[in-house]
N, C-alpha and C. Protein backbone atom coordinates (compact mmCIF):
# COMPACT_ATOMS: atom_id res chain seq x y z
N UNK A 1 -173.97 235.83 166.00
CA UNK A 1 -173.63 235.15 164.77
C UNK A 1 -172.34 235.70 164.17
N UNK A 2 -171.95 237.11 164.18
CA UNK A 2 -170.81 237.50 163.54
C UNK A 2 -169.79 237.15 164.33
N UNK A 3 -169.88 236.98 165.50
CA UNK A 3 -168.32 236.73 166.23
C UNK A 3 -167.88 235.01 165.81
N UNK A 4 -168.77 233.89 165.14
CA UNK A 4 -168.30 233.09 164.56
C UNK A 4 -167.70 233.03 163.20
N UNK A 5 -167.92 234.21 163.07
CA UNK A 5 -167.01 235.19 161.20
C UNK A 5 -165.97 234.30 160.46
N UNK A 6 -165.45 234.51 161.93
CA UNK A 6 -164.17 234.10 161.67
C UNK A 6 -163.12 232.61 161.74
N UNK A 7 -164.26 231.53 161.85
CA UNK A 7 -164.12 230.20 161.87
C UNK A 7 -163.85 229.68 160.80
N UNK A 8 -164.81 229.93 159.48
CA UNK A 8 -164.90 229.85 158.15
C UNK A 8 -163.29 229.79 157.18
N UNK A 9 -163.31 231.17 157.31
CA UNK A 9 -162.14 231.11 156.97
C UNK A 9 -160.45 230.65 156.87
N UNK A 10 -160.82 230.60 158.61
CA UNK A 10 -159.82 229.75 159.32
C UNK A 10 -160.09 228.36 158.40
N UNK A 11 -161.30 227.64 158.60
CA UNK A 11 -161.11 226.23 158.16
C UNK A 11 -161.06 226.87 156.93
N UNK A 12 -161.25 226.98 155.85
CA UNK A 12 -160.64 227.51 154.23
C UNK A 12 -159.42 227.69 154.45
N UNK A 13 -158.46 228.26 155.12
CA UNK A 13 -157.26 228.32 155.10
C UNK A 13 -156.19 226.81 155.06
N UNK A 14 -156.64 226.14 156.11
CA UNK A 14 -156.30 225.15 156.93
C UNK A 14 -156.61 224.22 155.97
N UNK A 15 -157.52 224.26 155.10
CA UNK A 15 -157.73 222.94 154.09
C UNK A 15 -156.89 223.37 152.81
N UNK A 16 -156.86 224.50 152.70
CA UNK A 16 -156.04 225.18 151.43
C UNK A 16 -154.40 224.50 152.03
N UNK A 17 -154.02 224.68 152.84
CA UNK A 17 -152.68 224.58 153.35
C UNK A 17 -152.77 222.58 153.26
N UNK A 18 -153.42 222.16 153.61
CA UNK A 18 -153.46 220.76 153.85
C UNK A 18 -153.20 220.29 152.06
N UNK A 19 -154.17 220.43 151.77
CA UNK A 19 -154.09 220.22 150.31
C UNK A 19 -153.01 220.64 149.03
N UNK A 20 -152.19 221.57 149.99
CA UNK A 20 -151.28 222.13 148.83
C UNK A 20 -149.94 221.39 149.79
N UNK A 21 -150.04 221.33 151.20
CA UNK A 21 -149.08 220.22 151.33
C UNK A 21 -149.02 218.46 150.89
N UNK A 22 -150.45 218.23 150.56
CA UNK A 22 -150.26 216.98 150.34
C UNK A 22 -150.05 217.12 148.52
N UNK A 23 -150.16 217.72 147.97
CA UNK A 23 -149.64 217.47 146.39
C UNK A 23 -148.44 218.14 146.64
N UNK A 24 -147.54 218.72 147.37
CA UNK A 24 -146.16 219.06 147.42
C UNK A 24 -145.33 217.60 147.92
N UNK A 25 -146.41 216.68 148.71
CA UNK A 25 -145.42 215.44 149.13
C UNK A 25 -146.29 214.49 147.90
N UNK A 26 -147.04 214.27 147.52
CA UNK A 26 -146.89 213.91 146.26
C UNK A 26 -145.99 213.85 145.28
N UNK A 27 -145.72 214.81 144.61
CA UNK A 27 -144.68 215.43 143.55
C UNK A 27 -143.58 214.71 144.02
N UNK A 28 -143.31 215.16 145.39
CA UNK A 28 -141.94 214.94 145.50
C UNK A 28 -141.61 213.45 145.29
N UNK A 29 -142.85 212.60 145.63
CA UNK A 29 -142.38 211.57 145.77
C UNK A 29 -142.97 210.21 144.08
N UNK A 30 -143.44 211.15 143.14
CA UNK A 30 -143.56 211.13 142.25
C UNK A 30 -142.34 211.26 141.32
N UNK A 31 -141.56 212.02 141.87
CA UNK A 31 -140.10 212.38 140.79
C UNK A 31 -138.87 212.09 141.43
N UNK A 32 -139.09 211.27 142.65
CA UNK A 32 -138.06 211.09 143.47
C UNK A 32 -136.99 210.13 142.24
N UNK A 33 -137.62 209.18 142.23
CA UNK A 33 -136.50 208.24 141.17
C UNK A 33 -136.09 208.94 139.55
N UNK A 34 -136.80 209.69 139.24
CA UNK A 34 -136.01 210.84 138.00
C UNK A 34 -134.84 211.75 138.56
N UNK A 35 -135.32 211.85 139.54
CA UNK A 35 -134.15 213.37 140.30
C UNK A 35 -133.27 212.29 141.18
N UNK A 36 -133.22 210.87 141.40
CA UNK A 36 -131.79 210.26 141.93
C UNK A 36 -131.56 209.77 140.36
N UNK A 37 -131.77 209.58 139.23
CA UNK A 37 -131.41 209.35 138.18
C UNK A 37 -130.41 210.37 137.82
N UNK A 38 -131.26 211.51 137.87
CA UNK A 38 -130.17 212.85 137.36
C UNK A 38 -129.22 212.88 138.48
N UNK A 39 -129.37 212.97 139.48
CA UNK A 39 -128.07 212.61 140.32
C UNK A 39 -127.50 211.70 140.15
N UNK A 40 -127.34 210.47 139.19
CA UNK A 40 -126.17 209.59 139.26
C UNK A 40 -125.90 210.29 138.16
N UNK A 41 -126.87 210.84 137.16
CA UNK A 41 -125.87 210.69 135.27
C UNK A 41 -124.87 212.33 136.15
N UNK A 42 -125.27 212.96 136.39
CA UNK A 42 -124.68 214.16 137.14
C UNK A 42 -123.25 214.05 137.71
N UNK A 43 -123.15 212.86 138.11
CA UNK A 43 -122.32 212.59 139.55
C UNK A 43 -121.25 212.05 138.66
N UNK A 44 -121.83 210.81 137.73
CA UNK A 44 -120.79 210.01 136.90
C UNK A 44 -120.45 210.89 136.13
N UNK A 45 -120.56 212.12 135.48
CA UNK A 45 -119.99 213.04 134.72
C UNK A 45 -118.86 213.78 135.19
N UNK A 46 -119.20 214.00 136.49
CA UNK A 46 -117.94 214.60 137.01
C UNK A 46 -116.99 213.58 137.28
N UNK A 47 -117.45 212.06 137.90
CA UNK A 47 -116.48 211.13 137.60
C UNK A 47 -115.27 211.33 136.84
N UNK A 48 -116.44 211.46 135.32
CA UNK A 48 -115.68 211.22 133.99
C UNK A 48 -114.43 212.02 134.17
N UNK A 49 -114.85 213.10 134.42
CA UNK A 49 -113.70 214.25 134.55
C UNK A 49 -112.24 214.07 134.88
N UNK A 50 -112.13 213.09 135.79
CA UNK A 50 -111.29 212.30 136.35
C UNK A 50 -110.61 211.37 135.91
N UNK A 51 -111.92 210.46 135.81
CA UNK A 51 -111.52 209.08 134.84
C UNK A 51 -112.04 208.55 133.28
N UNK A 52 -111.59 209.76 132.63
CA UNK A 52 -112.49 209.87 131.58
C UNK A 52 -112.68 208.32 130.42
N UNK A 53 -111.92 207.16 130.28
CA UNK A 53 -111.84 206.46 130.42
C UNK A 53 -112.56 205.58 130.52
N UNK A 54 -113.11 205.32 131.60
CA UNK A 54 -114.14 204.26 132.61
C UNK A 54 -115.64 204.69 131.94
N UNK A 55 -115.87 203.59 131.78
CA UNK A 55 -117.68 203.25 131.20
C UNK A 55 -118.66 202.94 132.40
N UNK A 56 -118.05 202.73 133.59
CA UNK A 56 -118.75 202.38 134.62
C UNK A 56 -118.22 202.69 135.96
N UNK A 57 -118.88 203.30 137.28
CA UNK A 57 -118.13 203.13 138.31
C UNK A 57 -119.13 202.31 139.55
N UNK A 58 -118.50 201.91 140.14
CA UNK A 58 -119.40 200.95 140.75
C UNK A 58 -118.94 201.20 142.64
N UNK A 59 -119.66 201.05 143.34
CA UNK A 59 -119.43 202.13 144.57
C UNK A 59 -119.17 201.32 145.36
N UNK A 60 -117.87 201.25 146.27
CA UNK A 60 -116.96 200.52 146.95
C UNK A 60 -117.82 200.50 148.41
N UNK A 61 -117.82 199.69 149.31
CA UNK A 61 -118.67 199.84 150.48
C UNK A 61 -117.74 200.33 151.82
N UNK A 62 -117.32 201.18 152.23
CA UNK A 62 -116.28 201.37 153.20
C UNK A 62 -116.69 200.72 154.21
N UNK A 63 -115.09 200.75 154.83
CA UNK A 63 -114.93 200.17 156.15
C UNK A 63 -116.05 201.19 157.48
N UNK A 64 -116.10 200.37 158.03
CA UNK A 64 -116.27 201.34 159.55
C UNK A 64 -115.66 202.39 160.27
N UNK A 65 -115.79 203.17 160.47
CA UNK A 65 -114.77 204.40 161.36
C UNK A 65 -114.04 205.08 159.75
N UNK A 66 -114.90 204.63 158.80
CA UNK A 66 -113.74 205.54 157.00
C UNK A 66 -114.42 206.84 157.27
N UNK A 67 -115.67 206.82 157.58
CA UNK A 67 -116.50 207.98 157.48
C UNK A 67 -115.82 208.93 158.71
N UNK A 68 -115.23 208.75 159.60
CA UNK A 68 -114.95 209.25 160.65
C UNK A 68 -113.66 210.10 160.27
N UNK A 69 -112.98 209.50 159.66
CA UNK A 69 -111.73 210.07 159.01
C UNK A 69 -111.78 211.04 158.20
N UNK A 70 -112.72 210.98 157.91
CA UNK A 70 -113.09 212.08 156.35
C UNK A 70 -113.13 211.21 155.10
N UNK A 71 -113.35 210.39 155.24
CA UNK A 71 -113.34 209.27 153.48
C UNK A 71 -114.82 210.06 153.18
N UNK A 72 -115.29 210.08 152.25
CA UNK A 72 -116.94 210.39 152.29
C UNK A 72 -117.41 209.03 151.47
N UNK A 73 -116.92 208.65 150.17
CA UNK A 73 -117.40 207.69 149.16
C UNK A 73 -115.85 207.09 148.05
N UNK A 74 -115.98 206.11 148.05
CA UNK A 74 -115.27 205.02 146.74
C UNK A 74 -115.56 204.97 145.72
N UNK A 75 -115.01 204.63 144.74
CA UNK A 75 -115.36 203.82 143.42
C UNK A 75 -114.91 203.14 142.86
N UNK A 76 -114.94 202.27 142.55
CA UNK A 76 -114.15 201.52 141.49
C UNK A 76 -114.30 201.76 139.52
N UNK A 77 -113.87 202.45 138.99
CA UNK A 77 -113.63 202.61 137.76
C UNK A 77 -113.37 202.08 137.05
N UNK A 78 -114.24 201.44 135.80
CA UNK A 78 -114.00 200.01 135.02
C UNK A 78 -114.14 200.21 133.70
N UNK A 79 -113.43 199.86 132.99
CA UNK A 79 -113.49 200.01 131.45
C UNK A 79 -113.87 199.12 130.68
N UNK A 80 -114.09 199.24 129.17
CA UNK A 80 -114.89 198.26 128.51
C UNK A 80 -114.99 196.93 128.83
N UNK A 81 -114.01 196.52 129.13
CA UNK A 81 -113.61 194.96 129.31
C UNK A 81 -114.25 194.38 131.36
N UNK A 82 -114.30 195.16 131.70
CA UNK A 82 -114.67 194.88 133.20
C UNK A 82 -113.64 194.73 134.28
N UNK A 83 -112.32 195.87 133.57
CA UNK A 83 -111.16 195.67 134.40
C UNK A 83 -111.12 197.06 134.96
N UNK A 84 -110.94 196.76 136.61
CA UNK A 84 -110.34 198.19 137.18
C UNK A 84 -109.46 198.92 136.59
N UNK A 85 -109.66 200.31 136.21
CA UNK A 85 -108.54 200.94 135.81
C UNK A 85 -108.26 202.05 136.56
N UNK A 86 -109.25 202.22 137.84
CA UNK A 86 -108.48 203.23 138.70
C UNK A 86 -109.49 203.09 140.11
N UNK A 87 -108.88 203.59 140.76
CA UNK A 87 -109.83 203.61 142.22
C UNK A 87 -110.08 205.42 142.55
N UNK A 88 -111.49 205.27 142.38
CA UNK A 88 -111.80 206.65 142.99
C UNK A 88 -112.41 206.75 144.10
N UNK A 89 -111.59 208.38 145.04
CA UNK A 89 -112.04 208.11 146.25
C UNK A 89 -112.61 209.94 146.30
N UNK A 90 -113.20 210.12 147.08
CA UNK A 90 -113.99 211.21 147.51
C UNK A 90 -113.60 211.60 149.05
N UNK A 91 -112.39 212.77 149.38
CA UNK A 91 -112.56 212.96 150.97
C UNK A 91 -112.80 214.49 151.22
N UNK A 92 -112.86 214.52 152.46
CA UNK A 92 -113.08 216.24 152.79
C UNK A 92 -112.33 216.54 154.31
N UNK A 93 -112.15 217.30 154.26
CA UNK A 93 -111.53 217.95 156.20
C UNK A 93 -111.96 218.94 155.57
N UNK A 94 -112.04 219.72 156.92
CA UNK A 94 -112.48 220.94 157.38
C UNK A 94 -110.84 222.03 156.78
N UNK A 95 -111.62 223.21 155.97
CA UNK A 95 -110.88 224.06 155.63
C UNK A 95 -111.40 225.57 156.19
N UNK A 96 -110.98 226.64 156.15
CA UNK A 96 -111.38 227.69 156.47
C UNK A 96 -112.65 228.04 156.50
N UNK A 97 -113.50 227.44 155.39
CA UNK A 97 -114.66 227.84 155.12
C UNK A 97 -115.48 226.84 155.37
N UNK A 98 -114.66 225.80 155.76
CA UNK A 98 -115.86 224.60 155.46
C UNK A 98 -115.33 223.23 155.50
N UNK A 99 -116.07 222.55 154.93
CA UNK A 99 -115.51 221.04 154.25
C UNK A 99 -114.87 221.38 153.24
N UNK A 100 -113.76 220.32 152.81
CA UNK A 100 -113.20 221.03 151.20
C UNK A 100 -113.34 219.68 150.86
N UNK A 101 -114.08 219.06 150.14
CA UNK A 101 -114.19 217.66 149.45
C UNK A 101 -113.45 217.63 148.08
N UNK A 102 -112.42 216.44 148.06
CA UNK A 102 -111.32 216.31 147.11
C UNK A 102 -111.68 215.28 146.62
N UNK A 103 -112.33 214.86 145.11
CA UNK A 103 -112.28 213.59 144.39
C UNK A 103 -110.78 213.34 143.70
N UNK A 104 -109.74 211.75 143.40
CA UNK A 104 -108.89 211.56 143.18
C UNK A 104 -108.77 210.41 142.53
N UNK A 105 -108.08 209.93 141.95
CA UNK A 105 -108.03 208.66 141.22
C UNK A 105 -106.56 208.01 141.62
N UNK A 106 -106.88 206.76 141.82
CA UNK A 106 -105.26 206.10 141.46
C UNK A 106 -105.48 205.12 140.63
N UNK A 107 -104.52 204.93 140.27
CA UNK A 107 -104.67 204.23 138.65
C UNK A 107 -104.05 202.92 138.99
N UNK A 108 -103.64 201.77 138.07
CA UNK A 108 -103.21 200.61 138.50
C UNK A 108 -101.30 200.74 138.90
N UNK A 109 -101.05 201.85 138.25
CA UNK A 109 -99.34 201.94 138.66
C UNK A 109 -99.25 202.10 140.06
N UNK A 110 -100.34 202.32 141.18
CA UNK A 110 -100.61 203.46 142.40
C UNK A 110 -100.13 204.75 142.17
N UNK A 111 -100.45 205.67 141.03
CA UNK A 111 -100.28 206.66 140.90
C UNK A 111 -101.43 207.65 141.21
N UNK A 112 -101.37 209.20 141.42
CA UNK A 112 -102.88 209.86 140.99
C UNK A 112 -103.02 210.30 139.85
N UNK A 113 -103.97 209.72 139.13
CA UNK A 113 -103.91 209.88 137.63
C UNK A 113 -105.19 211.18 137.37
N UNK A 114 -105.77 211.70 138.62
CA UNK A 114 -106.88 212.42 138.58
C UNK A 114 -107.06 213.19 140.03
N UNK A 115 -107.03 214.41 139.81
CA UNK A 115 -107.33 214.79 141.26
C UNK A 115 -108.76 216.30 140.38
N UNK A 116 -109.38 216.34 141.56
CA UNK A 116 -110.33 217.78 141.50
C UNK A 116 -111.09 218.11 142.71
N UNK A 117 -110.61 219.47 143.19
CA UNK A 117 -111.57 220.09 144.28
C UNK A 117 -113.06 220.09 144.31
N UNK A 118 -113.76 219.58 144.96
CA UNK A 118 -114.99 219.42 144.73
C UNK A 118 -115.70 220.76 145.19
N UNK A 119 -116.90 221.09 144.85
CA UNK A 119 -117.75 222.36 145.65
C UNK A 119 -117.02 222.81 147.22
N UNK A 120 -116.97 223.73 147.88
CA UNK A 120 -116.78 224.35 148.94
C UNK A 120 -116.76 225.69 148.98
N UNK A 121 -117.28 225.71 150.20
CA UNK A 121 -117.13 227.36 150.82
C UNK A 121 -115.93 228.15 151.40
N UNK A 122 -114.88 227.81 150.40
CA UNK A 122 -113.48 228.91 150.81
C UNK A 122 -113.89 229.95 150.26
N UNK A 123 -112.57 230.78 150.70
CA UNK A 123 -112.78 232.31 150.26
C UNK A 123 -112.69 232.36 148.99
N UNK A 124 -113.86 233.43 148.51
CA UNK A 124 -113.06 233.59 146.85
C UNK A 124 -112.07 234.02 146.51
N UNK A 125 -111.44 233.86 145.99
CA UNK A 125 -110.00 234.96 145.76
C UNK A 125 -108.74 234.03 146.28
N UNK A 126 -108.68 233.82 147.92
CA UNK A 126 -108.06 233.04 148.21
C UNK A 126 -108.20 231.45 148.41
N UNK A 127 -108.96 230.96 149.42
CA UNK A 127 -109.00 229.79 149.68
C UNK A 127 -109.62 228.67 148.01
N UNK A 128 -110.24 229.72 147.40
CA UNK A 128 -110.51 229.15 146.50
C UNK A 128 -109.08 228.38 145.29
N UNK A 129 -108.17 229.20 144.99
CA UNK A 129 -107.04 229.02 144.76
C UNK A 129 -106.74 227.39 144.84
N UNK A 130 -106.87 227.23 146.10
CA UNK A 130 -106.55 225.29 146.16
C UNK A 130 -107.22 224.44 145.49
N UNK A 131 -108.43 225.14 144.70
CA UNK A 131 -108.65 224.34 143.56
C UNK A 131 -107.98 224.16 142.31
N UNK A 132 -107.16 225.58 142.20
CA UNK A 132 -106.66 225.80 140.68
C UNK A 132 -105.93 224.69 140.16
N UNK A 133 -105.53 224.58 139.15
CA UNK A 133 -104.86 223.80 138.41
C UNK A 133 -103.43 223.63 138.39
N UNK A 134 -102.70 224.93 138.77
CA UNK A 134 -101.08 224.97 139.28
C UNK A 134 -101.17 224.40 140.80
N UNK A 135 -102.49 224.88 141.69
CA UNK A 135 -102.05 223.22 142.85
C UNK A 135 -102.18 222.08 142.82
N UNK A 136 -103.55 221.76 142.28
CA UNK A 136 -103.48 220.12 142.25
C UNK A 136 -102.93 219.66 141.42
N UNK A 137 -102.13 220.31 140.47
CA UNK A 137 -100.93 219.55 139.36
C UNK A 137 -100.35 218.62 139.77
N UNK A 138 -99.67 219.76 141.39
CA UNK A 138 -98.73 218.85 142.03
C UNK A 138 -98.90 217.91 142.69
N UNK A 139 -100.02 216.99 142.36
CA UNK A 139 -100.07 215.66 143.00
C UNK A 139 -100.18 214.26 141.90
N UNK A 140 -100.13 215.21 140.80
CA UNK A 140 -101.21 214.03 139.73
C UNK A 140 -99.29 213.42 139.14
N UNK A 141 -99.59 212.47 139.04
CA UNK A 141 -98.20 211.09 138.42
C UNK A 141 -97.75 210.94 139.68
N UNK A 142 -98.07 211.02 140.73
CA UNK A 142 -97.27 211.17 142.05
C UNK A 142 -97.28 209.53 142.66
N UNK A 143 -96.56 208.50 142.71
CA UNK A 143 -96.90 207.44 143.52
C UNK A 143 -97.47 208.02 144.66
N UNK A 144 -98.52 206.97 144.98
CA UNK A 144 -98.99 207.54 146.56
C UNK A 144 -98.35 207.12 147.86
N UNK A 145 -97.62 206.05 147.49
CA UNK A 145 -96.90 205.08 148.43
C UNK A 145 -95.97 206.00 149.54
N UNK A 146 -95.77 207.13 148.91
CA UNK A 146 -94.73 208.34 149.28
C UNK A 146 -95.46 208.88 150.38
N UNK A 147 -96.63 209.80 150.11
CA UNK A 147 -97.19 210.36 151.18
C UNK A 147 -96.91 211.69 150.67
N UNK A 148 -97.41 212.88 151.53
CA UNK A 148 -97.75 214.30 150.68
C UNK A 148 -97.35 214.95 151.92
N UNK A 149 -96.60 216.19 151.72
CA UNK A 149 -96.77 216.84 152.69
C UNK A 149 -96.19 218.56 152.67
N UNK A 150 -96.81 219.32 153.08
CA UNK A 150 -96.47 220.65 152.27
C UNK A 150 -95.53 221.60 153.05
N UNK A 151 -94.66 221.97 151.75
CA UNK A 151 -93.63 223.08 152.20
C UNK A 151 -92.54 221.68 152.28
N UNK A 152 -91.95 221.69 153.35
CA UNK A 152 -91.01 221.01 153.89
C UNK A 152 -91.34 219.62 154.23
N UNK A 153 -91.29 218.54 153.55
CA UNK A 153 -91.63 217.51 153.03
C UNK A 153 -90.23 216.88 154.13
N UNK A 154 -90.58 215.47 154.68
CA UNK A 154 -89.73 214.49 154.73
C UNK A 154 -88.98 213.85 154.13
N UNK A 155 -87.88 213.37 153.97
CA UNK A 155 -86.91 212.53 152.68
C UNK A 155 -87.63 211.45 152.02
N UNK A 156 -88.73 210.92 152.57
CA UNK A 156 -90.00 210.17 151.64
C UNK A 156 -91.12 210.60 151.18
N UNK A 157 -91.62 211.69 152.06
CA UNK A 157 -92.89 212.40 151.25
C UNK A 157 -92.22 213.49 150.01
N UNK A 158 -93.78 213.52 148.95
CA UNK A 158 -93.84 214.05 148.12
C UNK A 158 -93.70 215.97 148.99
N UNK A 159 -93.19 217.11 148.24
CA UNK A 159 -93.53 218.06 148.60
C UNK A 159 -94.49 218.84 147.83
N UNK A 160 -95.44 219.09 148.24
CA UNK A 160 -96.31 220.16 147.80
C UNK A 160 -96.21 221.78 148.59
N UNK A 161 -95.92 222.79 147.57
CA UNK A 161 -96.14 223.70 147.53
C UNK A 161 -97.40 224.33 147.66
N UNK A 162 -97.64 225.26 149.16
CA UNK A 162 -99.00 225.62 149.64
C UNK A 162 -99.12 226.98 148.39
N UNK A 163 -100.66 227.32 148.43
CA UNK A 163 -101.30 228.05 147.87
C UNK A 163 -100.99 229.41 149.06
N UNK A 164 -100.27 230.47 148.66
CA UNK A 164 -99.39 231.42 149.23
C UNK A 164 -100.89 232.46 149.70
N UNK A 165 -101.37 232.99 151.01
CA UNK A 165 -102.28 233.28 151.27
C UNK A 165 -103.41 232.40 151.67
N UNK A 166 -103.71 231.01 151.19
CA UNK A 166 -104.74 230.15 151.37
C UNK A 166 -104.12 228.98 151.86
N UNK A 167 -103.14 228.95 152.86
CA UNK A 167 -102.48 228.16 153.47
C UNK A 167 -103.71 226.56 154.78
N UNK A 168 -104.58 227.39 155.17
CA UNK A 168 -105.82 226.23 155.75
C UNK A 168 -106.35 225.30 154.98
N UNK A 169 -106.26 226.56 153.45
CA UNK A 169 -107.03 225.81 152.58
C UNK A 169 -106.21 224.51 151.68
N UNK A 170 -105.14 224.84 151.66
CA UNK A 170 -103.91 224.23 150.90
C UNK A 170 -103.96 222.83 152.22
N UNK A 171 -103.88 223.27 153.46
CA UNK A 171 -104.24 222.04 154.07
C UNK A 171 -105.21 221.19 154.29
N UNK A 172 -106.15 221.72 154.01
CA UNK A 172 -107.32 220.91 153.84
C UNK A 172 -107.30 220.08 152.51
N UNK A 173 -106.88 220.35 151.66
CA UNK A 173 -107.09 219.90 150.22
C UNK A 173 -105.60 218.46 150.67
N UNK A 174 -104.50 219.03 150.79
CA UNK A 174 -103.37 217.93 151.33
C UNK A 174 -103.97 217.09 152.35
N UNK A 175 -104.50 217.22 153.46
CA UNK A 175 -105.13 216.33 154.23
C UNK A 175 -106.22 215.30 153.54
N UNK A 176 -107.11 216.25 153.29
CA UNK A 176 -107.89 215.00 152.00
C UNK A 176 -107.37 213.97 151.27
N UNK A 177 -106.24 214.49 150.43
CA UNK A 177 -105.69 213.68 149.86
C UNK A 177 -105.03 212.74 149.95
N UNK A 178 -104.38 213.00 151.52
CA UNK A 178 -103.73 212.07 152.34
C UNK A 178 -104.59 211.00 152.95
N UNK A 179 -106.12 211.09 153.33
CA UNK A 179 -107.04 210.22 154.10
C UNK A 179 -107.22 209.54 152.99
N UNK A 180 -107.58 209.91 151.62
CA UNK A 180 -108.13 209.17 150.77
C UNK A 180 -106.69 207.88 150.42
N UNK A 181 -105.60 208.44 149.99
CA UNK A 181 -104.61 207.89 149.72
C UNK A 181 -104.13 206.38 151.18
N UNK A 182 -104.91 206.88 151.90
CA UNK A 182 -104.15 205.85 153.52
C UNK A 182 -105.60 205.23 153.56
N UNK A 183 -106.71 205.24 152.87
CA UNK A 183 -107.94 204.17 152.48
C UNK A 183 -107.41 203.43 151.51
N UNK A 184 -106.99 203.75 150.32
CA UNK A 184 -106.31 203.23 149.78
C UNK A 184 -105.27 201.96 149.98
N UNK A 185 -104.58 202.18 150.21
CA UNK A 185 -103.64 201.43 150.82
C UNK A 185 -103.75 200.58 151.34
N UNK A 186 -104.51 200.73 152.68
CA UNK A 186 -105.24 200.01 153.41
C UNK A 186 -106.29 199.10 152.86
N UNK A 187 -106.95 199.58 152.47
CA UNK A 187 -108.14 198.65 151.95
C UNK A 187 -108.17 198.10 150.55
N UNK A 188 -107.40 198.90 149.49
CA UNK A 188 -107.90 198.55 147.98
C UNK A 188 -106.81 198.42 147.20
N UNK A 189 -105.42 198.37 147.78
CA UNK A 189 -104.21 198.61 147.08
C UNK A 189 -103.96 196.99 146.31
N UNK A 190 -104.52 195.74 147.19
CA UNK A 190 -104.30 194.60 147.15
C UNK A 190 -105.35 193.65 146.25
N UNK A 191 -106.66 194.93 146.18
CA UNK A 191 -107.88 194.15 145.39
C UNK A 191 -107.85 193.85 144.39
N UNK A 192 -107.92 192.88 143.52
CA UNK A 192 -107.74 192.46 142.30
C UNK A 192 -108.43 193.37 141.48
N UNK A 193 -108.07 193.36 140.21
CA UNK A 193 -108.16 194.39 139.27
C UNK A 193 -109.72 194.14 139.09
N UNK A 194 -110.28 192.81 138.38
CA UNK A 194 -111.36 192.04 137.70
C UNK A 194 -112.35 192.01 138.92
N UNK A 195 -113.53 192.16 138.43
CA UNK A 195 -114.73 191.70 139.71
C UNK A 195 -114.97 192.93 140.77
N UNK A 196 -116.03 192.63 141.46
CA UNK A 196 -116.21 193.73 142.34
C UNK A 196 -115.48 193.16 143.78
C-alpha cells in the first residue's frame, strides 16, 4: 500500500498546475481587449510626440516586400477637419545592438516635420547618442526629395553628420530614415490629402 504514496500527490499536483493554467489563459484572454486598448492610447501618444497636431492616425496598409526593407508600419495623420497633415512612417535596420526603429513624419511641404528614435538595444553611452537631439535635428525641415547621406554627402543629398564613436549606429538610424523616406515617395507622395 505505501509504495502507491506517491500517486496522490502527483495527481494533486497535476490538477493544481492544470487549474492555475487554465485561469492564467482565462485572464489573459479576459483583458486581452483592455491591454490592446492601452496599446493604442500608448502608441498614439508617442505618435503625438511627433505629430502633435493630429487628432487621429489611421494605419496605412503597406505594399508587399515594405516589410522586407525594413518599413515596419504607416500612418496617416489627420487633423480636425479630416485632412492629412503628415505621413507617419515607422522603420528599423539592424544597428550594433539590434534593430534601431526610427518613427518620422513628413508633412504636406514633403518635409520631416518629426523624427524620434524609437526603443533599442545600442550601447549606452555610445550607440545610444543617435537618439539625441543634436542628431536627429539634422533631418527635421529637410525636403526628403534630396535623400540623406552621412559625412560626405553627394551634390543632391542632404549631409548628416555621424554620431562620432556610434558610427553603425548613426547608420542605422540614416538607413531607416532613408527606407521610410523611399516608401514614401513611392507609395504616398501622390495620395490625396482628404480620405483614406
Amino acid at each position: 500500500m505505501q509504495k502507491n504514496n506517491w500517486i496522490l500527490p502527483a495527481v494533486y499536483l497535476f490538477l493544481i498546475c492544470l487549474i492555475t493554467t487554465g485561469l492564467v489563459a482565462l485572464t489573459f484572454s479576459l483583458t486581452r481587449e483592455a491591454r490592446d486598448l492601452q496599446e493604442e492610447i500608448s502608441a498614439n501618444a508617442n505618435r503625438r510626440l511627433i505629430v502633435p497636431q493630429a487628432v487621429a492616425f489611421t494605419e496605412v496598409q503597406l505594399d508587399p516586400g515594405a516589410a522586407a526593407d525594413g518599413l515596419i508600419e504607416a500612418y496617416r495623420a489627420i487633423d480636425e477637419d479630416g485632412e492629412t497633415i503628415a505621413w507617419l512612417l515607422v522603420a528599423g535596420t539592424r544597428g550594433y545592438g539590434g534593430q534601431v526603429p526610427v518613427m518620422l513624419a513628413i508633412d504636406s511641404d514633403q518635409k520631416i516635420s518629426g523624427i524620434k528614435v524609437l526603443n533599442n538595444d545600442e550601447t549606452p553611452g555610445l550607440g545610444k547618442k543617435a537618439a539625441d537631439s543634436s542628431f536627429i535635428a539634422q533631418y527635421l525641415d529637410q525636403k526628403v526629395d534630396r535623400g540623406f547621406a552621412l559625412a560626405d554627402a553627394g551634390t543632391n543629398q542632404v549631409a548628416i553628420d555621424a554620431v562620432v564613436g556610434a558610427t553603425i549606429s548613426s547608420k542605422a538610424v540614416n538607413t531607416a530614415v532613408t527606407v521610410a523616406v523611399d516608401y514614401y515617395l513611392e507609395h504616398l507622395a501622390e495620395v490625396p490629402s482628404h480620405g483614406s
